[in-house]
PDB file of N, CA and C in Angstrom:
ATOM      1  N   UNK A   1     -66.975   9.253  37.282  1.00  0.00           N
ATOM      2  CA  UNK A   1     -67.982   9.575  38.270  1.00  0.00           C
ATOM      3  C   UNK A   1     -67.343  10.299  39.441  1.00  0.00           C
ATOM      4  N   UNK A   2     -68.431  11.038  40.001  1.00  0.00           N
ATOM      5  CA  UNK A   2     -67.534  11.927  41.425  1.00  0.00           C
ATOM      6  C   UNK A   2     -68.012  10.933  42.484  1.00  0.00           C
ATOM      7  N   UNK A   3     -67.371  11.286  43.725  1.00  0.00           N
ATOM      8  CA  UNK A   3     -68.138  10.266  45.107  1.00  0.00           C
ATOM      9  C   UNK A   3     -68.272  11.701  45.802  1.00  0.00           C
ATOM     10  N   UNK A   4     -69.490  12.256  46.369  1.00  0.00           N
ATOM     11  CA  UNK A   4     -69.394  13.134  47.236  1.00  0.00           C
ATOM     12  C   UNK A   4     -69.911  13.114  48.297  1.00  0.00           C
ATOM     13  N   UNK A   5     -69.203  13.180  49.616  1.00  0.00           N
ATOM     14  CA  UNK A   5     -69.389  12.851  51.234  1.00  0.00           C
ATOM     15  C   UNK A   5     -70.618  14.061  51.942  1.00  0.00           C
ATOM     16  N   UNK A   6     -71.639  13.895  52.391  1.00  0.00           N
ATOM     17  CA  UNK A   6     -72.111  15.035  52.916  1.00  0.00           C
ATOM     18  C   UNK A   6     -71.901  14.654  54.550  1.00  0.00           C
ATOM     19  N   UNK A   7     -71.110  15.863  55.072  1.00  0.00           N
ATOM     20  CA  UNK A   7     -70.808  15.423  56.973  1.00  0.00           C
ATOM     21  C   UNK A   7     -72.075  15.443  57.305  1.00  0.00           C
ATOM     22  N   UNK A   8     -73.282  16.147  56.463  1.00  0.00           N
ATOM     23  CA  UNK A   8     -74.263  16.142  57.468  1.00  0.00           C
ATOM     24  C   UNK A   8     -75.161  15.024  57.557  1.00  0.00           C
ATOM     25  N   UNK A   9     -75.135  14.145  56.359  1.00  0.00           N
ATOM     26  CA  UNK A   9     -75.842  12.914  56.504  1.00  0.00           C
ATOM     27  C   UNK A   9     -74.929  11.635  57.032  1.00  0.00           C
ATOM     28  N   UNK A  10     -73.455  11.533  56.504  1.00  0.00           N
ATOM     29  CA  UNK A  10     -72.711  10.784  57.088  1.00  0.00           C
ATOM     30  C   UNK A  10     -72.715   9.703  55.714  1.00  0.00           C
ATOM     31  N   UNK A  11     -73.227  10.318  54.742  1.00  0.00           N
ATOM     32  CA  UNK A  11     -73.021   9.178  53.541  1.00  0.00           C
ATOM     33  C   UNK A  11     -72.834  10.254  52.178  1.00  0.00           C
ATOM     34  N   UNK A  12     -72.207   8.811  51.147  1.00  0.00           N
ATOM     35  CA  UNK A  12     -71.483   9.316  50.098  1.00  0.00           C
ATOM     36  C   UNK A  12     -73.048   9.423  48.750  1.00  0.00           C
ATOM     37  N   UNK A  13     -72.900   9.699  47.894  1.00  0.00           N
ATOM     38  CA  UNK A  13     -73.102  10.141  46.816  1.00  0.00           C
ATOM     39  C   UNK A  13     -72.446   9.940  45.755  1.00  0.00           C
ATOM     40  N   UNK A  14     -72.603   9.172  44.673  1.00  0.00           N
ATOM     41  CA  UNK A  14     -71.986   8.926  43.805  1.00  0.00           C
ATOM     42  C   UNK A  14     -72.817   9.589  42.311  1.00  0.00           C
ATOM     43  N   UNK A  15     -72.270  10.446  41.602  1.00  0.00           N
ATOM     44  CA  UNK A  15     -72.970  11.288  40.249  1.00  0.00           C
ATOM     45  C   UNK A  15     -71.863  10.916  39.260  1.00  0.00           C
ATOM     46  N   UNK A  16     -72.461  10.237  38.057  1.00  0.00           N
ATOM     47  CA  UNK A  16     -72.041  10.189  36.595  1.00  0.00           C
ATOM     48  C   UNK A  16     -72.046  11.046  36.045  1.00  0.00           C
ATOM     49  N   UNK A  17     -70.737  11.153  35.409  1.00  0.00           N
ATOM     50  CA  UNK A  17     -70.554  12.511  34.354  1.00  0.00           C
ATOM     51  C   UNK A  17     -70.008  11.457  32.860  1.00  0.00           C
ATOM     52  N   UNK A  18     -70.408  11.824  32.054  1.00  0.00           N
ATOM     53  CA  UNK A  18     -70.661  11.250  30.601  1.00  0.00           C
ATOM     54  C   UNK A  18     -69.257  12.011  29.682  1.00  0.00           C
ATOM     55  N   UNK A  19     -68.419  12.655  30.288  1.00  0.00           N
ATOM     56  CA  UNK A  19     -66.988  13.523  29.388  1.00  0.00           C
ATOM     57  C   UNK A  19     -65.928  12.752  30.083  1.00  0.00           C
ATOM     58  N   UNK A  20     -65.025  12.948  29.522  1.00  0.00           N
ATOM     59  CA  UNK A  20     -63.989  12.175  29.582  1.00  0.00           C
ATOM     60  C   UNK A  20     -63.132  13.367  30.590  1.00  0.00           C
ATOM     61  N   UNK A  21     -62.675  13.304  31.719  1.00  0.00           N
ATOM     62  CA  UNK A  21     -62.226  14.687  32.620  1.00  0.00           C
ATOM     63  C   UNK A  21     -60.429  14.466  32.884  1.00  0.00           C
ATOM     64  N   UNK A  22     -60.292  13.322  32.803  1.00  0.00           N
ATOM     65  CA  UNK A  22     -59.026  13.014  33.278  1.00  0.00           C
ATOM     66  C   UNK A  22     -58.638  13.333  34.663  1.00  0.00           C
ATOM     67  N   UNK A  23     -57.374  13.428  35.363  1.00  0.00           N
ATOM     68  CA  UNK A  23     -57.307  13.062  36.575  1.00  0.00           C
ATOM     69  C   UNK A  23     -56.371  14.089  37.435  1.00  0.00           C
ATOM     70  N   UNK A  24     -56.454  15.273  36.522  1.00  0.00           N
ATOM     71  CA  UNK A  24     -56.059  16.601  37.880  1.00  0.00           C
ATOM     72  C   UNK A  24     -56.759  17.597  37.300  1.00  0.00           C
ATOM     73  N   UNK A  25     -57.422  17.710  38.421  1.00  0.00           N
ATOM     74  CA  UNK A  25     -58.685  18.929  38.495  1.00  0.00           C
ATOM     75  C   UNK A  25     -58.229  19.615  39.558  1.00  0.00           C
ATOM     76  N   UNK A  26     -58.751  20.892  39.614  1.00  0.00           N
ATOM     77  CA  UNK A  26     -58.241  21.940  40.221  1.00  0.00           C
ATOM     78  C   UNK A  26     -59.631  22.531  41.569  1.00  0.00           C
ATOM     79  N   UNK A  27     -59.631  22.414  42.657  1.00  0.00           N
ATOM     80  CA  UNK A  27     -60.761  22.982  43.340  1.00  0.00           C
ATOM     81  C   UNK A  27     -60.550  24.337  43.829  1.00  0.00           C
ATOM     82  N   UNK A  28     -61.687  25.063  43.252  1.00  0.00           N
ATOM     83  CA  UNK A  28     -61.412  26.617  43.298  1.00  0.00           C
ATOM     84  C   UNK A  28     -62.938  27.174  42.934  1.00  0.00           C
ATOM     85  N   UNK A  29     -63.307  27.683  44.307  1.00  0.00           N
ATOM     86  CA  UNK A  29     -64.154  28.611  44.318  1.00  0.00           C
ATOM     87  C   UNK A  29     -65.978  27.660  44.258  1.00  0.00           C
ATOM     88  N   UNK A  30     -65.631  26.549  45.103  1.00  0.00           N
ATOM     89  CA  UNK A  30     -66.722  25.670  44.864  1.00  0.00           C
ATOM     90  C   UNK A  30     -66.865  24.712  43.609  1.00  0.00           C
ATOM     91  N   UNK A  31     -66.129  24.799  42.576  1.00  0.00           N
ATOM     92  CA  UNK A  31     -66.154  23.598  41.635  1.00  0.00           C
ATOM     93  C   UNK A  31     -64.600  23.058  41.336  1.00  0.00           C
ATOM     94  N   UNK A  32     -64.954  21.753  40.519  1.00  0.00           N
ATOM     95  CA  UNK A  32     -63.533  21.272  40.198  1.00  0.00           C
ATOM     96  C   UNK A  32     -63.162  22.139  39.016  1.00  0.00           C
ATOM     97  N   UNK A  33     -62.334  22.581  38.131  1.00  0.00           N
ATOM     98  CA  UNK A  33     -61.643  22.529  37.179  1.00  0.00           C
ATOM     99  C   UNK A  33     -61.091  21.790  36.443  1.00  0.00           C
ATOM    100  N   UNK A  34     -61.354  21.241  34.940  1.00  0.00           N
ATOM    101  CA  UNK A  34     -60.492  20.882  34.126  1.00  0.00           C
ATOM    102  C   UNK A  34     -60.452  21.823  32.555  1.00  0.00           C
ATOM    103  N   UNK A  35     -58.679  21.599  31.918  1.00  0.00           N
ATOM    104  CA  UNK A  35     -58.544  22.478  30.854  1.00  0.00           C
ATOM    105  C   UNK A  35     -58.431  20.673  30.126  1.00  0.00           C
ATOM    106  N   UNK A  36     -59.386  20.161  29.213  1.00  0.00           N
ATOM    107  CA  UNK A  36     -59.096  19.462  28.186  1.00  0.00           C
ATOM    108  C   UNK A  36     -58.051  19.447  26.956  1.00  0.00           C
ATOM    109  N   UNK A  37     -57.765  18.394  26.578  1.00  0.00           N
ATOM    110  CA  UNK A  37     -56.133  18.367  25.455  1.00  0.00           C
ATOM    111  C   UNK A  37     -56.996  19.060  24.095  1.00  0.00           C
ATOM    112  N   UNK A  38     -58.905  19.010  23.817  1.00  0.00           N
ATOM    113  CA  UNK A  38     -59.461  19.715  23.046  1.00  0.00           C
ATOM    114  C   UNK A  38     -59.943  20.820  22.938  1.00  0.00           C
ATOM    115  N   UNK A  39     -59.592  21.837  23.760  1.00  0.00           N
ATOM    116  CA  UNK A  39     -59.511  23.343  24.064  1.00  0.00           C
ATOM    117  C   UNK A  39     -60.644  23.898  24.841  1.00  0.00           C
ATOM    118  N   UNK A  40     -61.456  23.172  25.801  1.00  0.00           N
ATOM    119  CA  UNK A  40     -62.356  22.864  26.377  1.00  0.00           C
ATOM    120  C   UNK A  40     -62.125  22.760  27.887  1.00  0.00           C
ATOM    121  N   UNK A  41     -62.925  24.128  28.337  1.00  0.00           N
ATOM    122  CA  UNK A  41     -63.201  24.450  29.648  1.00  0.00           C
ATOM    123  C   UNK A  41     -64.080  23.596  30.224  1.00  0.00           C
ATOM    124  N   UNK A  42     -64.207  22.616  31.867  1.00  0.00           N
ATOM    125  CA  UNK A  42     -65.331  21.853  32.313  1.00  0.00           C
ATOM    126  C   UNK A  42     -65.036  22.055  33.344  1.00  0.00           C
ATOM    127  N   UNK A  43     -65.949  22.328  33.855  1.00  0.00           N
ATOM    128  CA  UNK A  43     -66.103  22.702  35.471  1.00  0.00           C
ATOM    129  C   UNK A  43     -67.436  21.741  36.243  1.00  0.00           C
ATOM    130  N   UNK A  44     -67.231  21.182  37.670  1.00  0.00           N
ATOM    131  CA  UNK A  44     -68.041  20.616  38.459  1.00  0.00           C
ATOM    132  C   UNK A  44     -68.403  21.460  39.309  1.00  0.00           C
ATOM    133  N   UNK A  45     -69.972  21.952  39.643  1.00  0.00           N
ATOM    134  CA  UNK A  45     -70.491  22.966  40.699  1.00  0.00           C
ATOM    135  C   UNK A  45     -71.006  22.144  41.931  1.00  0.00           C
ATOM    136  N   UNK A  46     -69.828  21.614  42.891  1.00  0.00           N
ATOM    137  CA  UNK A  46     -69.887  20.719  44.149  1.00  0.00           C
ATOM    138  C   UNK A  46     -71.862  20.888  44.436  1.00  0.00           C
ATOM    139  N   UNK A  47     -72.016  22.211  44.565  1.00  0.00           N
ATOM    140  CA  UNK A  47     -73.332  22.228  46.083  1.00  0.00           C
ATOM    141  C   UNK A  47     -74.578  22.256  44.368  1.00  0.00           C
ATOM    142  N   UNK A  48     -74.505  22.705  43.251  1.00  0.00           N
ATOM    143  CA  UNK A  48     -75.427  22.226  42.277  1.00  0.00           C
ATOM    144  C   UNK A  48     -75.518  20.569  41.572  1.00  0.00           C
ATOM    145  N   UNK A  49     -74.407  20.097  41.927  1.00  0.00           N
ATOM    146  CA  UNK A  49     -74.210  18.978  41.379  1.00  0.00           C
ATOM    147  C   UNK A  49     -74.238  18.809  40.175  1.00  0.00           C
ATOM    148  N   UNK A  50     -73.728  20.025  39.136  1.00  0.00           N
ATOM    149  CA  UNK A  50     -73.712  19.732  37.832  1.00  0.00           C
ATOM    150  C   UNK A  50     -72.352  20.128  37.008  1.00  0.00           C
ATOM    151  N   UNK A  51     -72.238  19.132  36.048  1.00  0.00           N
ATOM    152  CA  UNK A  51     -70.991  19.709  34.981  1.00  0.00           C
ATOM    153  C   UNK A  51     -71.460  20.521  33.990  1.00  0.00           C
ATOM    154  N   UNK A  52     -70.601  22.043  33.969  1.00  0.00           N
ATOM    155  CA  UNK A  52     -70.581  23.099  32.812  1.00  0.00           C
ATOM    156  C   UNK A  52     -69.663  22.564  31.844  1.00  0.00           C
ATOM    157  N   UNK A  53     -69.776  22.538  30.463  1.00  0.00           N
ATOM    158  CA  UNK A  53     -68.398  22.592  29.525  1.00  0.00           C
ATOM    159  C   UNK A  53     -68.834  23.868  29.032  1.00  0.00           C
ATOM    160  N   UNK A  54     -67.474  24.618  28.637  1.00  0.00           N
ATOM    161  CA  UNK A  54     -67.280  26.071  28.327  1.00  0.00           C
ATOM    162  C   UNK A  54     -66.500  25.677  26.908  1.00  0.00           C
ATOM    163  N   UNK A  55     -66.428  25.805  25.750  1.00  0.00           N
ATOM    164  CA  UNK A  55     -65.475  26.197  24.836  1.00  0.00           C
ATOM    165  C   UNK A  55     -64.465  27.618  24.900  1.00  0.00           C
ATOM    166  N   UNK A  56     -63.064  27.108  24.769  1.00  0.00           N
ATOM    167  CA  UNK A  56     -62.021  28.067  24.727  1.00  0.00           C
ATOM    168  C   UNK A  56     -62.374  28.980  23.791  1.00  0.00           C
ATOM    169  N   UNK A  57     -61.635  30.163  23.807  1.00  0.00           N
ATOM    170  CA  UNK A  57     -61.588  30.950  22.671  1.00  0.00           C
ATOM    171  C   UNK A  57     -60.316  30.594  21.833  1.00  0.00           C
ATOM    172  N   UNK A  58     -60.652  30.548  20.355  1.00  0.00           N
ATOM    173  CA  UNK A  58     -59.419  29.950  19.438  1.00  0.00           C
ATOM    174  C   UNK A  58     -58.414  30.663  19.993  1.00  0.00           C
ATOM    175  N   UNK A  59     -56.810  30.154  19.553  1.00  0.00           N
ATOM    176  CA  UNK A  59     -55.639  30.102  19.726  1.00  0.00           C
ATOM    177  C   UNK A  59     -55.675  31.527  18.833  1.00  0.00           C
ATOM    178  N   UNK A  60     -54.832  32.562  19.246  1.00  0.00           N
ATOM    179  CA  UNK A  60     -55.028  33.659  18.619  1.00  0.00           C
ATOM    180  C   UNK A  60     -53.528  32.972  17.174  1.00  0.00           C
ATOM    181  N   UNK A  61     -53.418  33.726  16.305  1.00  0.00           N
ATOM    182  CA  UNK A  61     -52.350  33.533  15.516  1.00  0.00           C
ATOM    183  C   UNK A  61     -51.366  34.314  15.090  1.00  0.00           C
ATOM    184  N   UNK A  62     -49.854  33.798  15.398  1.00  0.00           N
ATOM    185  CA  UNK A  62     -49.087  34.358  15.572  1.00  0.00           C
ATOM    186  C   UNK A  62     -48.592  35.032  14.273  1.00  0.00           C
ATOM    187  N   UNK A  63     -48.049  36.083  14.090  1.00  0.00           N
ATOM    188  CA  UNK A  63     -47.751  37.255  12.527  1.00  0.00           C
ATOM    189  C   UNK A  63     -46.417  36.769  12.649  1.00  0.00           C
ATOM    190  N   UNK A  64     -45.348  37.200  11.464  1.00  0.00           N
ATOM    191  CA  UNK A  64     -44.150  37.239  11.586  1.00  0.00           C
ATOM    192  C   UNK A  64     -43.921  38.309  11.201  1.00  0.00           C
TER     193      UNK A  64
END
């Protein structure tokens, strides 16, 4: 779950997210960032209050 503070009311907010995010996310450009260990883009949009998941594009494959 996120906790989010608004200064203008002076209270928190607490929103459930249902994915498993783990515990370093990246804040950039108004949402959090995470890259999942399953190749899976998820992003938090702070002022929409919602989680995107994005799928990666496959691992390209290497020739010899």
């Amino acid at each position: 779950h996120f906790a989010i503070y608004s200064s203008e009311n002076a209270s928190w907010k607490q929103i459930a997210v249902s994915e498993p995010l783990g515990d370093e996310g990246v804040f950039w450009n108004g949402e959090i960032h995470w890259l999942s260990v399953e190749d899976v883009h998820f992003r938090f949009d702070v002022d929409a209050e919602k989680l995107i998941k994005t799928p990666l594009p496959p691992r390209p494959k290497i020739l010899s």
